[in-house]
N, C-alpha and C. Protein backbone atom coordinates (compact mmCIF):
# COMPACT_ATOMS: atom_id res chain seq x y z
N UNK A 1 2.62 11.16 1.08
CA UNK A 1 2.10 9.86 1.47
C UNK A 1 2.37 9.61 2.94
N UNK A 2 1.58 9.00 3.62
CA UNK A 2 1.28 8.99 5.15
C UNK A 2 2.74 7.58 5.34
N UNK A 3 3.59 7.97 6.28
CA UNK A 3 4.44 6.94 7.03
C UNK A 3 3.81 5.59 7.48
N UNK A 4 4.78 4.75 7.60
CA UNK A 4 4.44 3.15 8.17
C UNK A 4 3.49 3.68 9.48
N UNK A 5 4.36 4.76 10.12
CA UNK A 5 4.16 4.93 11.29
C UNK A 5 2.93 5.56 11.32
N UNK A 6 2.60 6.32 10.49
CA UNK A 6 1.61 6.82 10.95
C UNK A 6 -0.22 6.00 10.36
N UNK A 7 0.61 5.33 9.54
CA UNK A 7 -0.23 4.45 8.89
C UNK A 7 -0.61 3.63 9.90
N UNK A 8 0.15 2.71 10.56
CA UNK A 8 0.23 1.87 12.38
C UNK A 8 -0.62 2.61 13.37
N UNK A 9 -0.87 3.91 13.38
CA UNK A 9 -0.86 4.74 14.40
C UNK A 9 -2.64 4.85 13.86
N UNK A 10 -2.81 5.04 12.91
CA UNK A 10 -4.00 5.38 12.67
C UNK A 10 -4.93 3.71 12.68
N UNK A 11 -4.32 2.75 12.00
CA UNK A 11 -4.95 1.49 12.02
C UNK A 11 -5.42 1.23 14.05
N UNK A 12 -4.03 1.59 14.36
CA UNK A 12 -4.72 1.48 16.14
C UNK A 12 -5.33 1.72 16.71
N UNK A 13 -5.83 3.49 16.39
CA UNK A 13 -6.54 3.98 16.54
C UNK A 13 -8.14 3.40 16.54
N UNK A 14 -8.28 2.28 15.36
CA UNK A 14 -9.93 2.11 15.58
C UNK A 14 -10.35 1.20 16.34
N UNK A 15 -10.95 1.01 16.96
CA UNK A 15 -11.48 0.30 18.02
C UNK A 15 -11.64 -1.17 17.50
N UNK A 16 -10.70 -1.75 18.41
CA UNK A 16 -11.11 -3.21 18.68
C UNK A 16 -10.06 -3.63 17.19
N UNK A 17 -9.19 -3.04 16.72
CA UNK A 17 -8.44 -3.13 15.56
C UNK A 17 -7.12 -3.81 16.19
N UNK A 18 -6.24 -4.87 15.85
CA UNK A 18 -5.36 -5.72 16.05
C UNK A 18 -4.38 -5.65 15.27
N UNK A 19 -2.56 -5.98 15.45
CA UNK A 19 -1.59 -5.87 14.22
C UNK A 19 -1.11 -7.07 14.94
N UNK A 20 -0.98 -7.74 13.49
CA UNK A 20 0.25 -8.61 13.68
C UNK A 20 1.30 -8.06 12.49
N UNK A 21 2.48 -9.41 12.47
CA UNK A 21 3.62 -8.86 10.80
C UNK A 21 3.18 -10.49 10.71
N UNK A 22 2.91 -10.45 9.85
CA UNK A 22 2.72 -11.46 8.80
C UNK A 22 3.77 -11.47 7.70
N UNK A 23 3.77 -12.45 6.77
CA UNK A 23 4.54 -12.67 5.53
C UNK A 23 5.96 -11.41 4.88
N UNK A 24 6.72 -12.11 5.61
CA UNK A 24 7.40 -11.53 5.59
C UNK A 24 7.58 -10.05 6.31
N UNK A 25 7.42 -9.79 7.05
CA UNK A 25 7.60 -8.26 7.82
C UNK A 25 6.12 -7.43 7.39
N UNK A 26 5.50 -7.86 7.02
CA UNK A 26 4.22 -7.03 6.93
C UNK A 26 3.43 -6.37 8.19
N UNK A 27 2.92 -5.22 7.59
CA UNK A 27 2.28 -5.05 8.97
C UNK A 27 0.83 -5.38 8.75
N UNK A 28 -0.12 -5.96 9.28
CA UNK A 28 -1.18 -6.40 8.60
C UNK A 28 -2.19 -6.24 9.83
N UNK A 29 -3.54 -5.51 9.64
CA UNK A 29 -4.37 -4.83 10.21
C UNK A 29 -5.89 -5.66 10.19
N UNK A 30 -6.33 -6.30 11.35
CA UNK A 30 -7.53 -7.28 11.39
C UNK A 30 -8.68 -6.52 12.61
N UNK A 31 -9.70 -6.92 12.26
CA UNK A 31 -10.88 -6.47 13.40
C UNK A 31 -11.46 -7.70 13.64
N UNK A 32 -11.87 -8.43 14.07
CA UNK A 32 -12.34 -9.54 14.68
C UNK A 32 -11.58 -10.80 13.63
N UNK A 33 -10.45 -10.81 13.68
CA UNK A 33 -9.63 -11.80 13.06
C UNK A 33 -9.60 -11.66 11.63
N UNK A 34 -10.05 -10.61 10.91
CA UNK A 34 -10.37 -10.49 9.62
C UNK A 34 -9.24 -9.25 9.14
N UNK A 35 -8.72 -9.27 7.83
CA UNK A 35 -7.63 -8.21 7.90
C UNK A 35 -8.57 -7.22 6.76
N UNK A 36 -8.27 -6.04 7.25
CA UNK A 36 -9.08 -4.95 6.64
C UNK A 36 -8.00 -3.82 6.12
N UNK A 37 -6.40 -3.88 6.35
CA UNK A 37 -5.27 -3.19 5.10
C UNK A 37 -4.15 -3.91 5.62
N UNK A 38 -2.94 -3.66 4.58
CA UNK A 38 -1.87 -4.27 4.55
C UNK A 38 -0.56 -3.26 4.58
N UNK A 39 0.31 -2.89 5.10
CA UNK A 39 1.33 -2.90 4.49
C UNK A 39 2.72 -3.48 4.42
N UNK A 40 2.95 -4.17 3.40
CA UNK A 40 4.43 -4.82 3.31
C UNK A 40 5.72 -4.44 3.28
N UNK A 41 6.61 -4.92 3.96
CA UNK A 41 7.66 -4.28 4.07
C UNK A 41 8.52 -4.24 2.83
N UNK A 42 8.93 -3.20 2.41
CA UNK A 42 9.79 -3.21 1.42
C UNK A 42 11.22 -2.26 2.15
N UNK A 43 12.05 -1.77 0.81
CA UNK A 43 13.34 -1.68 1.44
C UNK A 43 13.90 -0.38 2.06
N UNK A 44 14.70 0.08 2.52
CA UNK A 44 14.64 1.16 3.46
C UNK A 44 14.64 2.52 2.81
N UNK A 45 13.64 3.06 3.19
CA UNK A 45 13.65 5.02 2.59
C UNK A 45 12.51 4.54 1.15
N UNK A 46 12.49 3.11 0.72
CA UNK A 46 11.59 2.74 -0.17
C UNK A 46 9.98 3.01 -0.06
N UNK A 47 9.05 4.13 -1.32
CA UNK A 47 7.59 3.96 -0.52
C UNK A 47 7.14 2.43 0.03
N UNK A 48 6.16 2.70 0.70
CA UNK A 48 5.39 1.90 1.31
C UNK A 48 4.37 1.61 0.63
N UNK A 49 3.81 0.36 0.20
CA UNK A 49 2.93 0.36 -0.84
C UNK A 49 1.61 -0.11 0.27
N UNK A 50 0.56 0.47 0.31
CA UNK A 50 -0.40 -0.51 1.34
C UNK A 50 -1.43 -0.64 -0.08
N UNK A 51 -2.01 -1.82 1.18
CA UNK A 51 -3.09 -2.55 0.68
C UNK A 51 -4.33 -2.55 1.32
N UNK A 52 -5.51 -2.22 1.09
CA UNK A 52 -6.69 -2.08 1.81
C UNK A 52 -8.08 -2.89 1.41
N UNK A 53 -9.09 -2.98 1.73
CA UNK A 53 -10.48 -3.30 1.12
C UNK A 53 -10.93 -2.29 0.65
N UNK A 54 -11.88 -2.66 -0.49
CA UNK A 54 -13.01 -0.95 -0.73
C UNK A 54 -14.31 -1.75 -0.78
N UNK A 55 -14.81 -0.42 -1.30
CA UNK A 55 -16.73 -1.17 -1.80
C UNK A 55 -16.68 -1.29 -3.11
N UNK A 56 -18.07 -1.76 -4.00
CA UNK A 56 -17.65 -2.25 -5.25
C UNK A 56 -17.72 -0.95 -6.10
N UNK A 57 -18.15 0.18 -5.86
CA UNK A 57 -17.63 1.31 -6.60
C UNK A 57 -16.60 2.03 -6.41
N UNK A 58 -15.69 1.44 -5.29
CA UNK A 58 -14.29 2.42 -4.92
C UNK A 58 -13.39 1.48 -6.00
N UNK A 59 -13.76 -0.03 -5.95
CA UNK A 59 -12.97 -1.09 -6.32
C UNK A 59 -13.12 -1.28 -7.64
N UNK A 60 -13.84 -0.33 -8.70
CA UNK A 60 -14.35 -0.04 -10.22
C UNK A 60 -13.58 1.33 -10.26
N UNK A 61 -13.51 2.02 -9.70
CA UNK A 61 -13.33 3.65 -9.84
C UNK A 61 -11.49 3.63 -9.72
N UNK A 62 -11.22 3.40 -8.55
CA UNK A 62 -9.69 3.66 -7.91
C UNK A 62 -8.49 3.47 -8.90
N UNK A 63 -8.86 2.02 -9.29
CA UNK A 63 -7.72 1.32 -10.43
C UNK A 63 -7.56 2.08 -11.58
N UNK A 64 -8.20 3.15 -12.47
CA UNK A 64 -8.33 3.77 -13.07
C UNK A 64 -6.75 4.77 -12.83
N UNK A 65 -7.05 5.12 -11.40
CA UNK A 65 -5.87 6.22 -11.40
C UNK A 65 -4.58 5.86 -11.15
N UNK A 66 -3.55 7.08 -11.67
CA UNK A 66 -2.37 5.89 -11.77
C UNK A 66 -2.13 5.89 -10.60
N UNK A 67 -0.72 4.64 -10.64
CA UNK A 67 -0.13 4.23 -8.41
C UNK A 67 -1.38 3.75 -8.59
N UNK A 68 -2.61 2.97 -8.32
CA UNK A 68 -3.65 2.96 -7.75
C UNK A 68 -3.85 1.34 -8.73
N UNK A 69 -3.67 0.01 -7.96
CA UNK A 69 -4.04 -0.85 -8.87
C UNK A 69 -5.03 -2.18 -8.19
N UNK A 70 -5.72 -3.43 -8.85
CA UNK A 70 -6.20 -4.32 -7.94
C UNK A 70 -5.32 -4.90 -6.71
N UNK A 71 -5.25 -5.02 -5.64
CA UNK A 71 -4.13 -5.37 -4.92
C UNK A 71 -3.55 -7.24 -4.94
N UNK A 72 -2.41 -7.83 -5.67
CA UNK A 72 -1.97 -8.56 -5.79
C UNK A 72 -2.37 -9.96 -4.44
N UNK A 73 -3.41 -10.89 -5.21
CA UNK A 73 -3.18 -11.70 -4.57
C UNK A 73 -4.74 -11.70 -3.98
N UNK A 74 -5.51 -10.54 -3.68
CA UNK A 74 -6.63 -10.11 -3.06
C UNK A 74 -7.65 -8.87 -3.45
N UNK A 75 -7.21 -9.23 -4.89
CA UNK A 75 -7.83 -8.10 -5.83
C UNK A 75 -9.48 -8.96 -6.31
N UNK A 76 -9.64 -10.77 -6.15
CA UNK A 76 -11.18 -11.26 -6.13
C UNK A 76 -12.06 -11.40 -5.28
N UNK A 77 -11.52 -10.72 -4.37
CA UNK A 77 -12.18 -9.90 -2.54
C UNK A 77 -12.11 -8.61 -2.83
N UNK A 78 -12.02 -7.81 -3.80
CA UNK A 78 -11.97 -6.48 -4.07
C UNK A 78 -11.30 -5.62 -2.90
N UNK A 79 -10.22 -5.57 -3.17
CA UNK A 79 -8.69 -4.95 -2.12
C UNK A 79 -8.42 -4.09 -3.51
N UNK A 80 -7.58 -2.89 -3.26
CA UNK A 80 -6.71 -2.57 -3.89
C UNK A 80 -5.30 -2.23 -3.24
N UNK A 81 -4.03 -1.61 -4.25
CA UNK A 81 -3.28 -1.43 -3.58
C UNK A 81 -2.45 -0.17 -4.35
N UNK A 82 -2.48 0.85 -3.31
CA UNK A 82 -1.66 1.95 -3.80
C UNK A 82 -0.04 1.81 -4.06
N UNK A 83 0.47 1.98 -5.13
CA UNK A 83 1.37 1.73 -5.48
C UNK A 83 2.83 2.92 -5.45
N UNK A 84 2.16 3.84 -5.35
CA UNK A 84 2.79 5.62 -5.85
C UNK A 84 2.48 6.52 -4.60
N UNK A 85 3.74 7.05 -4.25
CA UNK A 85 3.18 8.23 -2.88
C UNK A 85 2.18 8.97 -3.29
N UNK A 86 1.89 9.48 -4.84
CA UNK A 86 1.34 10.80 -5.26
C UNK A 86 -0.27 10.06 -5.83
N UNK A 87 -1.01 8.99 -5.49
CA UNK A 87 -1.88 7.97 -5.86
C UNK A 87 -3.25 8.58 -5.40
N UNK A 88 -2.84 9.54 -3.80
CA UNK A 88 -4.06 9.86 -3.44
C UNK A 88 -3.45 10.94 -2.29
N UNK A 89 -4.14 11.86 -1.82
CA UNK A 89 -3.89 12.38 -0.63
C UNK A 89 -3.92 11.84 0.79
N UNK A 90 -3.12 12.16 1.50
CA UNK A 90 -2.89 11.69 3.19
C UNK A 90 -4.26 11.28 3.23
N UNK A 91 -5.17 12.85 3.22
CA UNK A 91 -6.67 12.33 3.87
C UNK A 91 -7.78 11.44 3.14
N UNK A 92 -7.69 11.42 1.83
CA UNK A 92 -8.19 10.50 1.27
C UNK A 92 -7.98 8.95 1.63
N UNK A 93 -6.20 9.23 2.11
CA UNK A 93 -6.23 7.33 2.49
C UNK A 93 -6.40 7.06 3.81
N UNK A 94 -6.39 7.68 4.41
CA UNK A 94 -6.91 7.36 5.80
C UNK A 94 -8.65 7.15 6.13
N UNK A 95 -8.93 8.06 5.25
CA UNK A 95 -10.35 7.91 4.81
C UNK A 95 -10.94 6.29 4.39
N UNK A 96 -9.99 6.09 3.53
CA UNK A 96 -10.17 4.84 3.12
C UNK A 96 -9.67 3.67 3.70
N UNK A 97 -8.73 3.63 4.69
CA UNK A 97 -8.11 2.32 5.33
C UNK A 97 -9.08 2.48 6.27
N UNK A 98 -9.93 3.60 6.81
CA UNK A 98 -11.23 3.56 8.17
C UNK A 98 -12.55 3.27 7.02
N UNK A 99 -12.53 3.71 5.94
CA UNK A 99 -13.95 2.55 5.83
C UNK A 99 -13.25 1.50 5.61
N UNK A 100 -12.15 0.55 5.08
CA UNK A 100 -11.98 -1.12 4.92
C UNK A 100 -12.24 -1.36 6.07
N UNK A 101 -11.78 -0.88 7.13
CA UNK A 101 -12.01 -1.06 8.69
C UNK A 101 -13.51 -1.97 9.03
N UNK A 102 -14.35 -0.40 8.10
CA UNK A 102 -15.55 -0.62 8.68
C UNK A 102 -16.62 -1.91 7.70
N UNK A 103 -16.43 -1.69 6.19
CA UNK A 103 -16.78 -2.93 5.37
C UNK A 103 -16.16 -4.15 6.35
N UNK A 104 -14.99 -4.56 6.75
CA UNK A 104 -14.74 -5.84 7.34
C UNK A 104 -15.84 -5.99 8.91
N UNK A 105 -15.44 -4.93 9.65
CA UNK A 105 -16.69 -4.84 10.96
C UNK A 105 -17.64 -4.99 10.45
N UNK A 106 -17.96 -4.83 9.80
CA UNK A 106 -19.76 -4.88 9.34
C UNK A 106 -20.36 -6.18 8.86
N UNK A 107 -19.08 -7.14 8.35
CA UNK A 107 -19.56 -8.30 7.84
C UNK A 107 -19.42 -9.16 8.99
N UNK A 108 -18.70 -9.08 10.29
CA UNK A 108 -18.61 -10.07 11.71
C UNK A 108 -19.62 -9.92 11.91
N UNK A 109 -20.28 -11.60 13.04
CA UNK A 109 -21.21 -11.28 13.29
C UNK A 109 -21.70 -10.42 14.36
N UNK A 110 -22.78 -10.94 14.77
CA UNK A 110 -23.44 -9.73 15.42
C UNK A 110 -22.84 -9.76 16.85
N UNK A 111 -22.62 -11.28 17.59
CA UNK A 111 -22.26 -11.22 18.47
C UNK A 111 -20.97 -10.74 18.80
N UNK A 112 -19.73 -11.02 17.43
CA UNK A 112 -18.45 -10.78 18.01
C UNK A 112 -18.59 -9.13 17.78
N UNK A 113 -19.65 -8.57 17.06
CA UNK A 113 -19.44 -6.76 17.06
C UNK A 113 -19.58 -6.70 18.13
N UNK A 114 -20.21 -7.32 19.00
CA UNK A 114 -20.72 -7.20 20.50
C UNK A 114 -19.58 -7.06 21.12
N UNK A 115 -19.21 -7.94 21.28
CA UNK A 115 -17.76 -8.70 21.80
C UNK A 115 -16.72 -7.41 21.73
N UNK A 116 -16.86 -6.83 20.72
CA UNK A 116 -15.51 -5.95 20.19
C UNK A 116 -16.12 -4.46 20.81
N UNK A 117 -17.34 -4.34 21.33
CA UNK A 117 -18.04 -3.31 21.76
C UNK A 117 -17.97 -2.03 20.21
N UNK A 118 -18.42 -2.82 19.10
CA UNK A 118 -18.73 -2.36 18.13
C UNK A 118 -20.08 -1.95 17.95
């Protein structure tokens, strides 16, 4: 399972992508003010559980597997949240925290995609 850090490292990576810590020590990942994954801090050497957006067939399909459930709180915006290091592969979730990325970019409007040189 991919590190805080590298989890941080890759959310930065996309253009025009923003962190604040929110609620409690979270690290929480927005593109034009909109948050597109989560992860919360839990306790030290403890996995990292993140939280992301999907589409409505990732968000039918995913929960199925185990570690892999609706994400608490933001599961009627269709989020899920990996629960288990062994839930999915490195590249599968990076895969997937860059499309929530892109489902959230896609719904700003046209001007702030502008704005964000999206």
């Amino acid at each position: 399972m991919i590190t805080r850090e590298q989890f941080n490292q890759h959310c930065a990576a996309l253009k025009g992508a923003t962190h604040v810590i929110q609620w409690g020590g979270a690290d929480v990942w927005k593109i034009g003010g909109k948050i597109f994954a989560i992860a919360p801090r839990v306790g030290e050497g403890e996995f990292q559980k993140i939280s992301f957006k999907v589409n409505d067939f990732a968000y039918e399909v995913l929960p199925q597997k185990d570690g892999i459930v609706p994400a608490p709180y933001l599961a009627r915006a269709k989020w899920i949240q990996i629960q288990s290091p062994n839930a999915m592969t490195d590249e599968d979730l990076i895969q997937h925290i860059t499309d929530a990325y892109a489902i959230i970019a896609e719904k700003l409007t046209k001007s702030l995609r502008h704005e964000l040189g999206l």
